[in-house]
N, C-alpha and C. Protein backbone atom coordinates (compact mmCIF):
# COMPACT_ATOMS: atom_id res chain seq x y z
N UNK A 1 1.79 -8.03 15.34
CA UNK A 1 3.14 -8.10 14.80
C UNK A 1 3.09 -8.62 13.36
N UNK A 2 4.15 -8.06 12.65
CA UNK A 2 4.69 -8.71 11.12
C UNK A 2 4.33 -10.57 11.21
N UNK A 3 4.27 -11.38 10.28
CA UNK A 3 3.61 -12.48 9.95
C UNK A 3 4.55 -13.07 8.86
N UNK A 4 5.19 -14.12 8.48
CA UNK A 4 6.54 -14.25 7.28
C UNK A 4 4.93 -14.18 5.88
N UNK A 5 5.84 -13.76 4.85
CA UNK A 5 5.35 -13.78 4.10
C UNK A 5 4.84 -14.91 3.25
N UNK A 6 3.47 -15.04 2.68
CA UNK A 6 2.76 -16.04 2.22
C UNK A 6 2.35 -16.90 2.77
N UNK A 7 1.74 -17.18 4.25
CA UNK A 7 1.39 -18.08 4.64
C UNK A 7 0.07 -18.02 5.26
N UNK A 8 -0.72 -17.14 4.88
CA UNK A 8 -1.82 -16.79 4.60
C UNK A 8 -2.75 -17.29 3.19
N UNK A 9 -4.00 -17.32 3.52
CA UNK A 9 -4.55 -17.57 2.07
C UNK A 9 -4.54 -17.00 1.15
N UNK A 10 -4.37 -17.29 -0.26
CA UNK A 10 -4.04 -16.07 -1.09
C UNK A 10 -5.76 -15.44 -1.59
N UNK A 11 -5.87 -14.09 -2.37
CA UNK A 11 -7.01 -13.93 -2.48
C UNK A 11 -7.28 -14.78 -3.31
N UNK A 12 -8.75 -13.93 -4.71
CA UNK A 12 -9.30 -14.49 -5.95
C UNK A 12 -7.68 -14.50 -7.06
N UNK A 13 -7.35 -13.49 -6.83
CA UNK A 13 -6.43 -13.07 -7.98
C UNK A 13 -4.88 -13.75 -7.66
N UNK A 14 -4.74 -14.59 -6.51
CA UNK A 14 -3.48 -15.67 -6.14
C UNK A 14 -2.60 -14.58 -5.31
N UNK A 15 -2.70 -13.30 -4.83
CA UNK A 15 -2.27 -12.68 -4.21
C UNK A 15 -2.19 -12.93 -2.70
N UNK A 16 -1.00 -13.41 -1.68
CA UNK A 16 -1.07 -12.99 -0.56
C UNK A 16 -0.87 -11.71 0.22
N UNK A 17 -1.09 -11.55 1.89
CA UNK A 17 -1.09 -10.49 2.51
C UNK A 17 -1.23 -9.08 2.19
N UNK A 18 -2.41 -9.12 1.45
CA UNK A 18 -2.78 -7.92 0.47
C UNK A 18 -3.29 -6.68 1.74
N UNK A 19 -3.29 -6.97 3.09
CA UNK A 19 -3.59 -6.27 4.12
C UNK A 19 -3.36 -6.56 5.42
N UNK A 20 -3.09 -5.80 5.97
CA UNK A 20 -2.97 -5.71 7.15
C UNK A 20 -1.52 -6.66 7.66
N UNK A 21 -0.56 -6.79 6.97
CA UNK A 21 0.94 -7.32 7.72
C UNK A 21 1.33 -5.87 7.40
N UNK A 22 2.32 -5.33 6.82
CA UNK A 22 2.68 -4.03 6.73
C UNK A 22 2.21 -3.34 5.60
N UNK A 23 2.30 -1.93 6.11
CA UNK A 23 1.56 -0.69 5.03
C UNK A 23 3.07 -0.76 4.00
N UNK A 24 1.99 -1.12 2.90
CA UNK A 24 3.11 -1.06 1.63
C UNK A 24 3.37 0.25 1.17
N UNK A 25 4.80 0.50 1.16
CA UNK A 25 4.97 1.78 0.69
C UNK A 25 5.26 1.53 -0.92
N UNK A 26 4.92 2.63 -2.20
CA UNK A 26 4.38 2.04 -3.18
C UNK A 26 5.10 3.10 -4.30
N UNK A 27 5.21 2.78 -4.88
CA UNK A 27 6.06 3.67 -6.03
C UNK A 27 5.43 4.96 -6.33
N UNK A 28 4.39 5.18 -6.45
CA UNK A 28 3.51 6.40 -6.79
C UNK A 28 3.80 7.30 -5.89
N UNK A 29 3.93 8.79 -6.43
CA UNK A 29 4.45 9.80 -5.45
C UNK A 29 2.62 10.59 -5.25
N UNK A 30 1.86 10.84 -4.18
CA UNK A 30 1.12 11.02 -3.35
C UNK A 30 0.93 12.37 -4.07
N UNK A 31 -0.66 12.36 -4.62
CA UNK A 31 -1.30 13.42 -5.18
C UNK A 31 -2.93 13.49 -5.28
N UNK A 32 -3.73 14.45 -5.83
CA UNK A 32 -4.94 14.29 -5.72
C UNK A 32 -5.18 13.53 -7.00
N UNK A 33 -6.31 12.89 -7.27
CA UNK A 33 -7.20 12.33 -8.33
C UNK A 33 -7.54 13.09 -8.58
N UNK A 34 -7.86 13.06 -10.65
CA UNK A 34 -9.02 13.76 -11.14
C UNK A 34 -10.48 13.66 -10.50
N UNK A 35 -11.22 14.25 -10.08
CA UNK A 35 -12.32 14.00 -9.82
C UNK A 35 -13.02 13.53 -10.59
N UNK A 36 -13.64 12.92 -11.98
CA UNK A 36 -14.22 12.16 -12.17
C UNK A 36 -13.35 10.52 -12.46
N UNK A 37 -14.51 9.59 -13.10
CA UNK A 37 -14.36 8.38 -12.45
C UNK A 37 -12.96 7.76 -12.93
N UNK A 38 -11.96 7.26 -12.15
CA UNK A 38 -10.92 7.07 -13.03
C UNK A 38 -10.92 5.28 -12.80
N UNK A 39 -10.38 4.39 -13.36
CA UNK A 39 -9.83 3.05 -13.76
C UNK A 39 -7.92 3.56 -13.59
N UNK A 40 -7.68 2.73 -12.31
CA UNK A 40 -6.35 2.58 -12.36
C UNK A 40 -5.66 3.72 -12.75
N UNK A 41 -5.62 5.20 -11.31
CA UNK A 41 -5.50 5.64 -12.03
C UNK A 41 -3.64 5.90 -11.67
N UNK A 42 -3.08 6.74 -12.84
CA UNK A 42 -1.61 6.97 -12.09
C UNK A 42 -1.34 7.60 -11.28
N UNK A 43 0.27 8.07 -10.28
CA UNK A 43 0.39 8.98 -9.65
C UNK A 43 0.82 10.38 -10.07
N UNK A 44 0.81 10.89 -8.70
CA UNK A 44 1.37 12.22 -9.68
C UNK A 44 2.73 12.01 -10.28
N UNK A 45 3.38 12.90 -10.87
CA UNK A 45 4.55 12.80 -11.95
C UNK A 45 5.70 13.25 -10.78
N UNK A 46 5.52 13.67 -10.09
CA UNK A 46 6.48 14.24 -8.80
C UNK A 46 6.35 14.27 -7.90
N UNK A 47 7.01 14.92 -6.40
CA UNK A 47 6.07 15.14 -5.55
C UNK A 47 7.35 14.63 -4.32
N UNK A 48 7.18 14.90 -3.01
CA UNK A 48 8.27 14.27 -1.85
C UNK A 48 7.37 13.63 -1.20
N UNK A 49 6.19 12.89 -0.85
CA UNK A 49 5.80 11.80 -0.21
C UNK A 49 4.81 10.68 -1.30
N UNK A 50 5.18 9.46 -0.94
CA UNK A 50 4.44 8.46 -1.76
C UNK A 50 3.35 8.11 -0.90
N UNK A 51 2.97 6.96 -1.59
CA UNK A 51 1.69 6.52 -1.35
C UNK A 51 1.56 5.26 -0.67
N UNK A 52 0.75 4.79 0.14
CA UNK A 52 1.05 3.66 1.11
C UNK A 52 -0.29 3.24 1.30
N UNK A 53 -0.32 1.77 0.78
CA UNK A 53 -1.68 1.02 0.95
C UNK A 53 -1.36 -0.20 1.97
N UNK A 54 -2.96 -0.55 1.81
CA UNK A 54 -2.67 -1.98 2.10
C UNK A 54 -3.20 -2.29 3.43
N UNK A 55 -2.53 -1.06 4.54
CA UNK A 55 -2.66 -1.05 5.95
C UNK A 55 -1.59 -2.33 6.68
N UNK A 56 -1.04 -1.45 7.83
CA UNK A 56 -0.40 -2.89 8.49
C UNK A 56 -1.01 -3.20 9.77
N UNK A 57 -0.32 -3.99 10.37
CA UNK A 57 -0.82 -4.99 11.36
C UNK A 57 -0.86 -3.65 12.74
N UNK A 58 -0.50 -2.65 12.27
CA UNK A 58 -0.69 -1.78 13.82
C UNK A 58 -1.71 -0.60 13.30
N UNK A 59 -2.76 -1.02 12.32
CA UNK A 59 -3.56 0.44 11.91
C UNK A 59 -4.63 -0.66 11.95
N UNK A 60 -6.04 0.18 12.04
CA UNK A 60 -7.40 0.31 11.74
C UNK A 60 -7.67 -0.31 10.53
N UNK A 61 -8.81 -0.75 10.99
CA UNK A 61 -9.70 -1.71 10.03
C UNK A 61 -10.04 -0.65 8.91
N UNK A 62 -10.25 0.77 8.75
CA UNK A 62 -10.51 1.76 7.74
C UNK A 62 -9.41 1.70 7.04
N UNK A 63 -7.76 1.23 7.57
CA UNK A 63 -6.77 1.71 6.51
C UNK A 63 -6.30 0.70 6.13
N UNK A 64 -6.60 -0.66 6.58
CA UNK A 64 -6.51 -2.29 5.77
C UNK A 64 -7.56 -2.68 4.81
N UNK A 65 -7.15 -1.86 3.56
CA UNK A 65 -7.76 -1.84 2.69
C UNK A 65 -6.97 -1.70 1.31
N UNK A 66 -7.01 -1.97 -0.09
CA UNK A 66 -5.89 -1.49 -0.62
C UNK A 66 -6.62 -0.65 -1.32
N UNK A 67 -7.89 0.47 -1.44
CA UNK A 67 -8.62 1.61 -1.71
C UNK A 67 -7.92 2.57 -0.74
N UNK A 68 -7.29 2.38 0.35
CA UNK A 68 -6.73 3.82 1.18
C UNK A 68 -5.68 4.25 0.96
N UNK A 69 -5.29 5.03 0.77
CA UNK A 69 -4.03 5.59 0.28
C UNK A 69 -3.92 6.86 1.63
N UNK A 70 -2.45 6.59 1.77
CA UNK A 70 -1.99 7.22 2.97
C UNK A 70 -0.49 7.68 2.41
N UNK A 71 0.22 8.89 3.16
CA UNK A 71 1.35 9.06 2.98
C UNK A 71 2.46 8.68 3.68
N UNK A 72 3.45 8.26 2.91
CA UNK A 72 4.38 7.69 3.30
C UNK A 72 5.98 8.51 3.25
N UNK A 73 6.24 9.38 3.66
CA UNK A 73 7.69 9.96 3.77
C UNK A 73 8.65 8.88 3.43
N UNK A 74 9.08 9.08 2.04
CA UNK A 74 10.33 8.09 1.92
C UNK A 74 11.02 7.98 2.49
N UNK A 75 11.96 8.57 3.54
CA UNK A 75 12.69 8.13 4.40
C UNK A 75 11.85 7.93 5.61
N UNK A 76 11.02 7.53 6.16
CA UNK A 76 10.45 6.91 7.18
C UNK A 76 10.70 5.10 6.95
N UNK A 77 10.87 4.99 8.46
CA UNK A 77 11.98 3.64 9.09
C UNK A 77 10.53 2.79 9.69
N UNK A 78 10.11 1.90 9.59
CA UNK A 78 9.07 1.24 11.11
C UNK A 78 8.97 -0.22 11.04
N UNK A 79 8.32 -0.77 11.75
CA UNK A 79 8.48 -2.44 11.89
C UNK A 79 7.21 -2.60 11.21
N UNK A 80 6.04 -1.39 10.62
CA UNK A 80 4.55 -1.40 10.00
C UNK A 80 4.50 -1.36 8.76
N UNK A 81 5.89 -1.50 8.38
CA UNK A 81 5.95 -0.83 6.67
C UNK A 81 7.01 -1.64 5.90
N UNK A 82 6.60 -1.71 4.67
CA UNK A 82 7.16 -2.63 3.44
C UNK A 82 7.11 -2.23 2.45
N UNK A 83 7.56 -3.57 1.53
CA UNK A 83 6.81 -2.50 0.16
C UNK A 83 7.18 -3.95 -0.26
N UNK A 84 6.27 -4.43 -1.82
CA UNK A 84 6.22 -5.92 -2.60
C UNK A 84 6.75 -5.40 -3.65
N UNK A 85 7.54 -6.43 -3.84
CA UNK A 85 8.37 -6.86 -5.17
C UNK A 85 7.50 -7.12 -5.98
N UNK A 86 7.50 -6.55 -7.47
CA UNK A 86 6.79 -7.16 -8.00
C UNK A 86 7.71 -7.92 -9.58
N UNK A 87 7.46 -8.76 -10.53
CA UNK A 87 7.82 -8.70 -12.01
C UNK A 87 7.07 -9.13 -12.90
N UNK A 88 7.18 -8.17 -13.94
CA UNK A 88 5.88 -7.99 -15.15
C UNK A 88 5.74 -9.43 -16.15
């Protein structure tokens, strides 16, 4: 089950629940990578499903990761899914 937020250890970078409480659904709309090596890279420019990291508390140790990227149907509802606030 879901866990309140931050009461976990944070990582190196002061970040909590960077995995496995809910699959963050994520601003980037869900596309392929250039194939060679990219640094951070962006999403596609369009597109009807985003991108969902992180993994939540009801998926596999392969998708609690924030390297997996999975799709997320914006209107999809679940008790596995979130998304973090962030400000610059």
């Amino acid at each position: 089950m879901t866990h309140e937020v931050g009461k976990k250890a944070a990582n190196t970078w002061g970040l909590h629940d960077m995995h496995g409480n809910v699959f963050e659904w994520c601003w980037d709309w869900f596309g392929t990578y250039p194939s060679n090596a990219q640094t951070d890279p962006l999403g596609a420019s369009s597109g009807s499903i985003r991108v969902g990291r992180g993994g939540g508390w009801g998926n596999s140790a392969q998708v609690a990761r924030s390297a997996y990227r999975g799709l997320v149907n914006p209107f999809d509802r679940y008790n596995g899914l979130g998304f973090r606030l962030l400000r610059p």
